[in-house]
Protein backbone atom coordinates (compact mmCIF):
# COMPACT_ATOMS: atom_id res chain seq x y z
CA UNK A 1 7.20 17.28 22.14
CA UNK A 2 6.19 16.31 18.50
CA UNK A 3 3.79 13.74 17.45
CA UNK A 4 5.04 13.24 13.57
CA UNK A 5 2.96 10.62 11.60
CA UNK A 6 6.12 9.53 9.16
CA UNK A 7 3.75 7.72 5.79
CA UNK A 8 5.90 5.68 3.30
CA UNK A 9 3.79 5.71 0.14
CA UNK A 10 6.38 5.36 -2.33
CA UNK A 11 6.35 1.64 -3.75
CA UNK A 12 9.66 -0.27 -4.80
CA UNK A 13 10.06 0.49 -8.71
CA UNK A 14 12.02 3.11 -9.41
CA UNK A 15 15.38 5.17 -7.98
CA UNK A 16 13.26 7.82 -6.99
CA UNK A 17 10.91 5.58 -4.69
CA UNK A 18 14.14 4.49 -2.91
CA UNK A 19 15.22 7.75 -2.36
CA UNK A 20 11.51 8.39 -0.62
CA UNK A 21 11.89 5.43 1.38
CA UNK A 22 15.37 6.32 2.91
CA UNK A 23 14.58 9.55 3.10
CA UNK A 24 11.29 8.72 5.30
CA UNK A 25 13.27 6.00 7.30
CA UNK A 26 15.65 8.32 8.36
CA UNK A 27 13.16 10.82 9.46
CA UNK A 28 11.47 8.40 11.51
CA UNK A 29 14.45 7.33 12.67
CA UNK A 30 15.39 11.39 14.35
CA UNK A 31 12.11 11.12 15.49
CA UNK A 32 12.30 7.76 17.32
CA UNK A 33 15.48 8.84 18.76
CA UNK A 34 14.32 11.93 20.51
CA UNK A 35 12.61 10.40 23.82
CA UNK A 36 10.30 13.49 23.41
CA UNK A 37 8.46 12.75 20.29
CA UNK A 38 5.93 9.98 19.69
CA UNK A 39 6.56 8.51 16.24
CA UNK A 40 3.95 6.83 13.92
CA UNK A 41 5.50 5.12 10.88
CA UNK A 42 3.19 4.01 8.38
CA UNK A 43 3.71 2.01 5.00
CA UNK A 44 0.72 2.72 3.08
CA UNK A 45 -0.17 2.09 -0.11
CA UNK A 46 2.49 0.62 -2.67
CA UNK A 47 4.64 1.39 0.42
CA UNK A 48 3.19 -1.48 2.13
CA UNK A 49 5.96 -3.65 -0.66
CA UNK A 50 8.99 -2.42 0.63
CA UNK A 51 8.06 -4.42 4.23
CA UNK A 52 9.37 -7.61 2.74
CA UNK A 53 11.86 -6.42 1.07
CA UNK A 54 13.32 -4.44 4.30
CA UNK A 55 13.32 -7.62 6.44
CA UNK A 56 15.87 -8.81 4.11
CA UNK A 57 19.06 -9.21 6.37
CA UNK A 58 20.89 -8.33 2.60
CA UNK A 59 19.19 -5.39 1.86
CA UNK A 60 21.35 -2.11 1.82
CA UNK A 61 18.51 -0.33 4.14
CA UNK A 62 17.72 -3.40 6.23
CA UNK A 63 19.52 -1.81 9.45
CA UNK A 64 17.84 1.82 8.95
CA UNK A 65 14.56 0.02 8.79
CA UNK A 66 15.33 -2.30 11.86
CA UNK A 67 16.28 1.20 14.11
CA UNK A 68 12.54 2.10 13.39
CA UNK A 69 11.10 -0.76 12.90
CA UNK A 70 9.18 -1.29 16.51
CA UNK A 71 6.92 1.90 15.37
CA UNK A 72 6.37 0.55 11.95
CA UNK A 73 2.66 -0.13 11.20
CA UNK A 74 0.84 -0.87 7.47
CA UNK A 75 -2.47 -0.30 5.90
CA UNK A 76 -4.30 -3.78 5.92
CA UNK A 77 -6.58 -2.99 2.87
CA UNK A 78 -3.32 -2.05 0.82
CA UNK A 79 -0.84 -4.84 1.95
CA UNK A 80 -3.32 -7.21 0.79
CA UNK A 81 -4.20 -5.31 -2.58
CA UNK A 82 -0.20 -5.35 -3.46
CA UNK A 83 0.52 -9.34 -2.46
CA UNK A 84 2.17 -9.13 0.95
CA UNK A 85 -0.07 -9.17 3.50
CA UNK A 86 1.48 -12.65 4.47
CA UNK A 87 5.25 -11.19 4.61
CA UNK A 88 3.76 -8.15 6.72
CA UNK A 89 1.92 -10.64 8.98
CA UNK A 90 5.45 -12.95 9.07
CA UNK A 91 7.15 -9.86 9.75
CA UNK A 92 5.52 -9.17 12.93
CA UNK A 93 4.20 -5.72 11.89
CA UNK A 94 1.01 -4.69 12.83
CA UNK A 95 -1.81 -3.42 10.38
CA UNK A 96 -4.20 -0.71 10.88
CA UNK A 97 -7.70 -0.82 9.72
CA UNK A 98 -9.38 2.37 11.18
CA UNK A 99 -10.51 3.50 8.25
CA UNK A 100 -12.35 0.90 5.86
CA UNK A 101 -9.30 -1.08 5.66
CA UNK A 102 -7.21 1.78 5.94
CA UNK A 103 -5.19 3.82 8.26
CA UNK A 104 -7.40 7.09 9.57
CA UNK A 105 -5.43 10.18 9.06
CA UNK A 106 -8.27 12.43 10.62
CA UNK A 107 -7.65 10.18 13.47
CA UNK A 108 -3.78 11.28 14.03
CA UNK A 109 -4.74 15.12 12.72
CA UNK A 110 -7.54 14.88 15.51
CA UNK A 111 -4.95 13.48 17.95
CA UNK A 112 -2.04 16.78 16.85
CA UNK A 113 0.20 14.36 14.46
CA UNK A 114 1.99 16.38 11.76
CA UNK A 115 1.58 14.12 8.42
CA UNK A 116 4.85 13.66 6.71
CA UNK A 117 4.16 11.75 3.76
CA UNK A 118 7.06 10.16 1.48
């Protein structure tokens, strides 16, 4: 069993911060699929902008993101900070707060999560 934190921190301007993103949706999505492993999947950060963008039906990665999409969590402090806590909220995907606004990574090192940041 593997507890794998999967963090998307890569925000939505470049090629290279696409290639992040699909590369950390598809590892979440191995992990998801292995009834074994317990999967976090956080957008954090600019990350928190590709939420909207994913829940676009058109979007070339909307289907990778919907296969993982159930674990999907953001940072609250940081969706607000980059304009879409609204879309995140409209989305249906839940924010974390643990940790002044933000997610608590000593909180999923203290509970054996290997941090997998993109």
């Amino acid at each position: 069993m593997t507890n794998a934190a999967v963090i998307i921190l890569a925000g939505t301007e470049s090629h290279s911060d696409l290639g992040r993103l699909v590369n950390g949706l598809e590892a979440a999505k191995e992990f998801s699929e292995n009834p074994d492993d317990d999967l976090e999947l956080i957008f954090d950060g600019a990350g928190t902008q590709w939420i909207p963008e994913l829940e676009d039906e058109d979007h070339d990665y909307h289907d990778l993101y919907q296969s993982v999409s159930d674990e999907a969590a953001a940072c609250d402090y940081c969706s607000g900070a980059f304009g879409v806590a609204e879309a995140v909220d409209d989305a249906g995907v839940v924010t974390i707060d643990d940790n002044d606004g933000h997610p608590s990574i000593r909180s999923l090192v203290d509970d054996d999560y290997e941090i997998i940041t993109f």
